[in-house]
PDB file of N, CA and C in Angstrom:
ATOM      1  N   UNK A   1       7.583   6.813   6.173  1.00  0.00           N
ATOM      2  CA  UNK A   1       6.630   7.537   5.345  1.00  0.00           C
ATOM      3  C   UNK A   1       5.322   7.645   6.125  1.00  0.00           C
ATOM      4  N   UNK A   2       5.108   8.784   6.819  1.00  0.00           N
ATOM      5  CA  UNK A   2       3.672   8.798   7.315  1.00  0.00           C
ATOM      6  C   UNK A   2       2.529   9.754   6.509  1.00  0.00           C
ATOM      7  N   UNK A   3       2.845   9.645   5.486  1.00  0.00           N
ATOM      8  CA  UNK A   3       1.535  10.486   4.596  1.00  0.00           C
ATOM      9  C   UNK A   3       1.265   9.012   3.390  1.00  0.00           C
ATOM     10  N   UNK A   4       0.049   9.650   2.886  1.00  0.00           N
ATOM     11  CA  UNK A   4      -0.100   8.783   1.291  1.00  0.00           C
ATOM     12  C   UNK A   4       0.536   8.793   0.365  1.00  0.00           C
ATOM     13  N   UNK A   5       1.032   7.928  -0.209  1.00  0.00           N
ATOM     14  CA  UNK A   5       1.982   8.064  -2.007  1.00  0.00           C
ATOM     15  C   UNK A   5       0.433   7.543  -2.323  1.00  0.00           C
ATOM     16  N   UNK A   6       0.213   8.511  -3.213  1.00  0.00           N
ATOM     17  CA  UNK A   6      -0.969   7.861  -4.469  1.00  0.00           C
ATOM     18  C   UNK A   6       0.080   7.568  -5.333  1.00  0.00           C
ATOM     19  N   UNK A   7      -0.460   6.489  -5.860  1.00  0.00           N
ATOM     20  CA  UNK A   7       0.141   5.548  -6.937  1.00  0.00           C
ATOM     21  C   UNK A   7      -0.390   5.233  -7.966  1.00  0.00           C
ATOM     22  N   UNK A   8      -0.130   6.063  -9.287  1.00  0.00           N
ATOM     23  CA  UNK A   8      -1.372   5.767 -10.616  1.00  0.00           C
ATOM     24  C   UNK A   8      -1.530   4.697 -11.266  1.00  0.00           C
ATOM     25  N   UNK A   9      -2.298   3.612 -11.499  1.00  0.00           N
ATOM     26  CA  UNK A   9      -1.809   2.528 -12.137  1.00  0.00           C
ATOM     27  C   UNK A   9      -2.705   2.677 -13.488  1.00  0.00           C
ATOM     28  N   UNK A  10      -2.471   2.212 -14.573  1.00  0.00           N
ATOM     29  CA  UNK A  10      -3.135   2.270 -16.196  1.00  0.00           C
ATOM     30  C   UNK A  10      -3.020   0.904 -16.164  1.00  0.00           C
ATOM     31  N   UNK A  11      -4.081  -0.090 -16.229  1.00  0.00           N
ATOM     32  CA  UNK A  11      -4.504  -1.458 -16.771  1.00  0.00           C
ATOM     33  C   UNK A  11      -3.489  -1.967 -17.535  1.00  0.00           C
ATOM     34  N   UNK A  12      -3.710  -0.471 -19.029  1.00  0.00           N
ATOM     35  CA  UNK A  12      -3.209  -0.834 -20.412  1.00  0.00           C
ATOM     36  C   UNK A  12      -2.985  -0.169 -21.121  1.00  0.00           C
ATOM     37  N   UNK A  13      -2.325  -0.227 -21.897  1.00  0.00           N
ATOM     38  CA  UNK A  13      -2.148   1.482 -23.052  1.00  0.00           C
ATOM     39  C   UNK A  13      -3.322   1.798 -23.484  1.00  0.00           C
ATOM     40  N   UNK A  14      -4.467   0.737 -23.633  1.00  0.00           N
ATOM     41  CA  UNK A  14      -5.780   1.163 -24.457  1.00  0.00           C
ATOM     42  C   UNK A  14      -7.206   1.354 -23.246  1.00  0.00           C
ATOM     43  N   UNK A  15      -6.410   1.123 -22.152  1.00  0.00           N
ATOM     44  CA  UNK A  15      -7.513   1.733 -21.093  1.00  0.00           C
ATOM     45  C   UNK A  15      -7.441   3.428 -20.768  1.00  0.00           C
ATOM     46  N   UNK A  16      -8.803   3.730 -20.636  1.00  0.00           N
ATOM     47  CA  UNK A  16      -8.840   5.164 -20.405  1.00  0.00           C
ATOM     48  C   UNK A  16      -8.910   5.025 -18.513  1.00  0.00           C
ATOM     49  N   UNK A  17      -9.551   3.757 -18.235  1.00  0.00           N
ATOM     50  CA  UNK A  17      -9.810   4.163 -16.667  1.00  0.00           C
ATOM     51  C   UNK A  17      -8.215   3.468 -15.634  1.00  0.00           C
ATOM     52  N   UNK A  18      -8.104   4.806 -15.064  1.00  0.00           N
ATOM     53  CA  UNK A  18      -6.797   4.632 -14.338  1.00  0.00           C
ATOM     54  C   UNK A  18      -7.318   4.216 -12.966  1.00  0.00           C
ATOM     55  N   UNK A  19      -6.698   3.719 -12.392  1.00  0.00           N
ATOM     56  CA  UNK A  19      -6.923   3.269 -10.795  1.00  0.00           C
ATOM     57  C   UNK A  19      -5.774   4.031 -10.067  1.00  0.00           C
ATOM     58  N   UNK A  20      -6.068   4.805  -9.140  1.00  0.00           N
ATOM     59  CA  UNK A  20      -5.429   5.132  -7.767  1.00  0.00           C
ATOM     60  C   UNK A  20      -5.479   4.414  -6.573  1.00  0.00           C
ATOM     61  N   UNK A  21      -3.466   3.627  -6.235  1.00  0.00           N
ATOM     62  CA  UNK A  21      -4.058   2.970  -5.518  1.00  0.00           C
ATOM     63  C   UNK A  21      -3.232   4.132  -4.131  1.00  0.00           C
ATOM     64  N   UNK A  22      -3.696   3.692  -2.948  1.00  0.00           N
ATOM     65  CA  UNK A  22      -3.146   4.689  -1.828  1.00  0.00           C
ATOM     66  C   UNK A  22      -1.836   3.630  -0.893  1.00  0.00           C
ATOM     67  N   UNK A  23      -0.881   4.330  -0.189  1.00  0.00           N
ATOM     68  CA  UNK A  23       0.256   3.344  -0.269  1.00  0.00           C
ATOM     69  C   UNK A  23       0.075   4.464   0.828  1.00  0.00           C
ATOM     70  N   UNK A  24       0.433   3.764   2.608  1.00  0.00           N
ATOM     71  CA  UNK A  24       0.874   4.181   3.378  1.00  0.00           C
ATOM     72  C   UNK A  24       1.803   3.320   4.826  1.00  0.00           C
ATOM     73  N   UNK A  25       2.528   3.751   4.885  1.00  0.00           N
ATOM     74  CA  UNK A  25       3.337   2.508   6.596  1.00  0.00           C
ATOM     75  C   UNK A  25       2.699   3.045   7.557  1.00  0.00           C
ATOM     76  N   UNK A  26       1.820   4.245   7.940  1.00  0.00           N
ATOM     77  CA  UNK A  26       1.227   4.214   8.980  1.00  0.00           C
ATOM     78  C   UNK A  26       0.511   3.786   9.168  1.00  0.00           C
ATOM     79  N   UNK A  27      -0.451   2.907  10.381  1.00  0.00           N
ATOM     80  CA  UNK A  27      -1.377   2.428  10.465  1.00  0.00           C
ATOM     81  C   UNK A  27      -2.277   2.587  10.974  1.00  0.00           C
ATOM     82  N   UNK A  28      -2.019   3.853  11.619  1.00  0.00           N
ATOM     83  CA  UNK A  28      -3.529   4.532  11.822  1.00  0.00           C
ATOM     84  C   UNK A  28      -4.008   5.598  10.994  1.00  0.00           C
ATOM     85  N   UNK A  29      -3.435   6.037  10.125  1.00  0.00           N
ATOM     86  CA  UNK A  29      -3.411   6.875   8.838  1.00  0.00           C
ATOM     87  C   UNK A  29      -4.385   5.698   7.868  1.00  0.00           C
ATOM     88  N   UNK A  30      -3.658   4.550   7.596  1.00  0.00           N
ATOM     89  CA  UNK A  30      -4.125   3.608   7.127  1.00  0.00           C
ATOM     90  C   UNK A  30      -5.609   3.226   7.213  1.00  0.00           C
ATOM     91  N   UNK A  31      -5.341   3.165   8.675  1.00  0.00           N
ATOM     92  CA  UNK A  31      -7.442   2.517   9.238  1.00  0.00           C
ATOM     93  C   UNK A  31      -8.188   3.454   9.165  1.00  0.00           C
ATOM     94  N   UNK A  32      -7.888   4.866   9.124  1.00  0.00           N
ATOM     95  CA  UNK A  32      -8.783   6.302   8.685  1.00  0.00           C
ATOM     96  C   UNK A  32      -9.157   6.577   7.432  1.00  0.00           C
ATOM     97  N   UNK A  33      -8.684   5.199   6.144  1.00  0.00           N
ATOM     98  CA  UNK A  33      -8.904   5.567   4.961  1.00  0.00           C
ATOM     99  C   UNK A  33     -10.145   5.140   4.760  1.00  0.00           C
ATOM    100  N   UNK A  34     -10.952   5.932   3.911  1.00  0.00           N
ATOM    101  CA  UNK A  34     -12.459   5.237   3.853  1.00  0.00           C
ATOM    102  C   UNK A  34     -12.479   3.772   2.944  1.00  0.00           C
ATOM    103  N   UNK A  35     -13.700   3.150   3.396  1.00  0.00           N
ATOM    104  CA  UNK A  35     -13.906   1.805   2.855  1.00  0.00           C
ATOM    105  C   UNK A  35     -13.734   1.803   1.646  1.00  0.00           C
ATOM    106  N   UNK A  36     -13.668   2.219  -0.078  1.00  0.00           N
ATOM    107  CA  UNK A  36     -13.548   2.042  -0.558  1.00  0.00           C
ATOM    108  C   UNK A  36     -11.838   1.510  -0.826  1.00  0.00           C
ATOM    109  N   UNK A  37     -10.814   2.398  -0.011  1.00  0.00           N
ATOM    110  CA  UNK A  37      -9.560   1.536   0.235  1.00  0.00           C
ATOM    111  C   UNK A  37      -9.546   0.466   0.803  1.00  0.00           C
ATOM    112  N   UNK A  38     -10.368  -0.307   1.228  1.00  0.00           N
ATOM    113  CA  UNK A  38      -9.755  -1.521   1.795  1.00  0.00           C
ATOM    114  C   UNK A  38      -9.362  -2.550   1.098  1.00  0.00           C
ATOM    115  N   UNK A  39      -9.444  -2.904  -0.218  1.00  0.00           N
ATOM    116  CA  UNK A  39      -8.165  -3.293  -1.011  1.00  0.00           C
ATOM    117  C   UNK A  39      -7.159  -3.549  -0.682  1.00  0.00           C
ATOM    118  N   UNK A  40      -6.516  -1.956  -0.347  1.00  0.00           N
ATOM    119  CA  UNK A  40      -5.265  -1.845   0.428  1.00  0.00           C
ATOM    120  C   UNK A  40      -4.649  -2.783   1.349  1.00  0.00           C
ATOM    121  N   UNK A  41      -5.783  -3.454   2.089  1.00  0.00           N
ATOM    122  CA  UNK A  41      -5.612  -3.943   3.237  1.00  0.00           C
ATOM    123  C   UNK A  41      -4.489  -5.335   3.232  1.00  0.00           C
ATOM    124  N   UNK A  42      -4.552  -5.435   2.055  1.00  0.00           N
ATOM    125  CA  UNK A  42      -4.084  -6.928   2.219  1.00  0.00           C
ATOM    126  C   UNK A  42      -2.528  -6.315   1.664  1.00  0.00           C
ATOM    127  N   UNK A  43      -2.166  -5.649   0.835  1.00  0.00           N
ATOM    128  CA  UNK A  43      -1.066  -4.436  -0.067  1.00  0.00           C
ATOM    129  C   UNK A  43      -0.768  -4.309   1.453  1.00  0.00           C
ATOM    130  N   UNK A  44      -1.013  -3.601   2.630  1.00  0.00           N
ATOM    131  CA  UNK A  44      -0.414  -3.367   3.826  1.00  0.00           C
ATOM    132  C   UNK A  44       0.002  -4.371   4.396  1.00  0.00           C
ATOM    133  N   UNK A  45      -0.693  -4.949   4.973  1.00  0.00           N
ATOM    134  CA  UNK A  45      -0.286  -6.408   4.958  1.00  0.00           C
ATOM    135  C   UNK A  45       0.773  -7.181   4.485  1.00  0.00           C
ATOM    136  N   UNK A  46       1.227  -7.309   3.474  1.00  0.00           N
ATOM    137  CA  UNK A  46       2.299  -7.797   2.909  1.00  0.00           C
ATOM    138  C   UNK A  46       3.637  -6.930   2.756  1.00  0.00           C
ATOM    139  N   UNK A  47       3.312  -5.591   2.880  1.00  0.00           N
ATOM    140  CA  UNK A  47       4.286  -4.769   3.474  1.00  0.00           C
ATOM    141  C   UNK A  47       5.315  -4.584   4.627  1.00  0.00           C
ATOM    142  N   UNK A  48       4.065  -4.979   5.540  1.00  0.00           N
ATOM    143  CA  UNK A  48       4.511  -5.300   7.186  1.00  0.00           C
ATOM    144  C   UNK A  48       5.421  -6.592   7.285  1.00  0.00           C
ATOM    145  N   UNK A  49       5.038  -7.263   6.837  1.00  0.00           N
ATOM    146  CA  UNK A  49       5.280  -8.989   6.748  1.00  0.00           C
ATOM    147  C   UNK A  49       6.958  -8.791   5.809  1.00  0.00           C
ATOM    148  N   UNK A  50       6.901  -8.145   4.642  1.00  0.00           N
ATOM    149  CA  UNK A  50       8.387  -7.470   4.406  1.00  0.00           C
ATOM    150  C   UNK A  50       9.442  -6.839   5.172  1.00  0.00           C
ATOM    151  N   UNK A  51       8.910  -6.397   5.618  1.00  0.00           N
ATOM    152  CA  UNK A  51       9.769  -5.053   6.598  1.00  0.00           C
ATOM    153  C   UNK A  51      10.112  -6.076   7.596  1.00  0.00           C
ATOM    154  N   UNK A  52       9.469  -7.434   8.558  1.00  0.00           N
ATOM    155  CA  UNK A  52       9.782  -8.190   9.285  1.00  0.00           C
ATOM    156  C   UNK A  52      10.702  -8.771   8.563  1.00  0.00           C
ATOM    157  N   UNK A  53      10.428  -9.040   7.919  1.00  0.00           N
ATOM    158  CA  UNK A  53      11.628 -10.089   6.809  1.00  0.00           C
ATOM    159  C   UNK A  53      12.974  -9.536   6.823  1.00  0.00           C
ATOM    160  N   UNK A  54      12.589  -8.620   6.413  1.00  0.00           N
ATOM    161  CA  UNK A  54      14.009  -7.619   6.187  1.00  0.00           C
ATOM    162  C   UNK A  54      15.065  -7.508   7.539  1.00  0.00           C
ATOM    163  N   UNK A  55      14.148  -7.147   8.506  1.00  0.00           N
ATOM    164  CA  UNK A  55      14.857  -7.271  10.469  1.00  0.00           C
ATOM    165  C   UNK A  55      15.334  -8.296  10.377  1.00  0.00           C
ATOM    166  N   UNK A  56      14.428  -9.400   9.892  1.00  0.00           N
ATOM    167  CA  UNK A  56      15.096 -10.758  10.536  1.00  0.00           C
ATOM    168  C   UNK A  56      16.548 -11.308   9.997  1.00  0.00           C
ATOM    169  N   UNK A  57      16.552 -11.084   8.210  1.00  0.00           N
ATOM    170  CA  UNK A  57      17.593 -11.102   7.750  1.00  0.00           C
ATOM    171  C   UNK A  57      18.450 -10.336   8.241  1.00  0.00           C
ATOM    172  N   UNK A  58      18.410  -8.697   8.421  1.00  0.00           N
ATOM    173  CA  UNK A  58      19.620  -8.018   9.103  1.00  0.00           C
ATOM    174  C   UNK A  58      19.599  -8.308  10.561  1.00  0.00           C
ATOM    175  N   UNK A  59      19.748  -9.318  11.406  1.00  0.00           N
ATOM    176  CA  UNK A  59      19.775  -9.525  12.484  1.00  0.00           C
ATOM    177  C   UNK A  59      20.431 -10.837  12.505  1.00  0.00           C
ATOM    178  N   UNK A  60      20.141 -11.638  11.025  1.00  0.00           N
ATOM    179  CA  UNK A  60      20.688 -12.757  11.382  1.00  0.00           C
ATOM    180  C   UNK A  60      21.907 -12.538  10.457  1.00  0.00           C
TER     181      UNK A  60
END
């Protein structure tokens, strides 16, 4: 996936304010997002750290 999935999230049924969060595997797509994404950062992060997981299991 080298573009953004925006991802809508709703708190709660009785919240009006929705949060967009931005979801990408590229990582220089990623580091071009402005500072208010860096949130993200750690959401990427644990992504990467999955995807290793995943190799290691299909390898072993």
């Amino acid at each position: 996936m080298d573009t953004l999935l925006p991802v809508i999230i709703k708190p709660n049924h009785y919240s009006i304010n929705n949060e967009i969060w931005w979801f990408t595997t590229n990582e220089d797509l990623f580091n071009a997002l402005p500072d208010r994404y860096t949130n993200l950062q750690d959401t990427y992060k644990e992504l990467k750290k999955t995807e290793k997981k995943k190799m290691v299991n299909t390898i072993l």
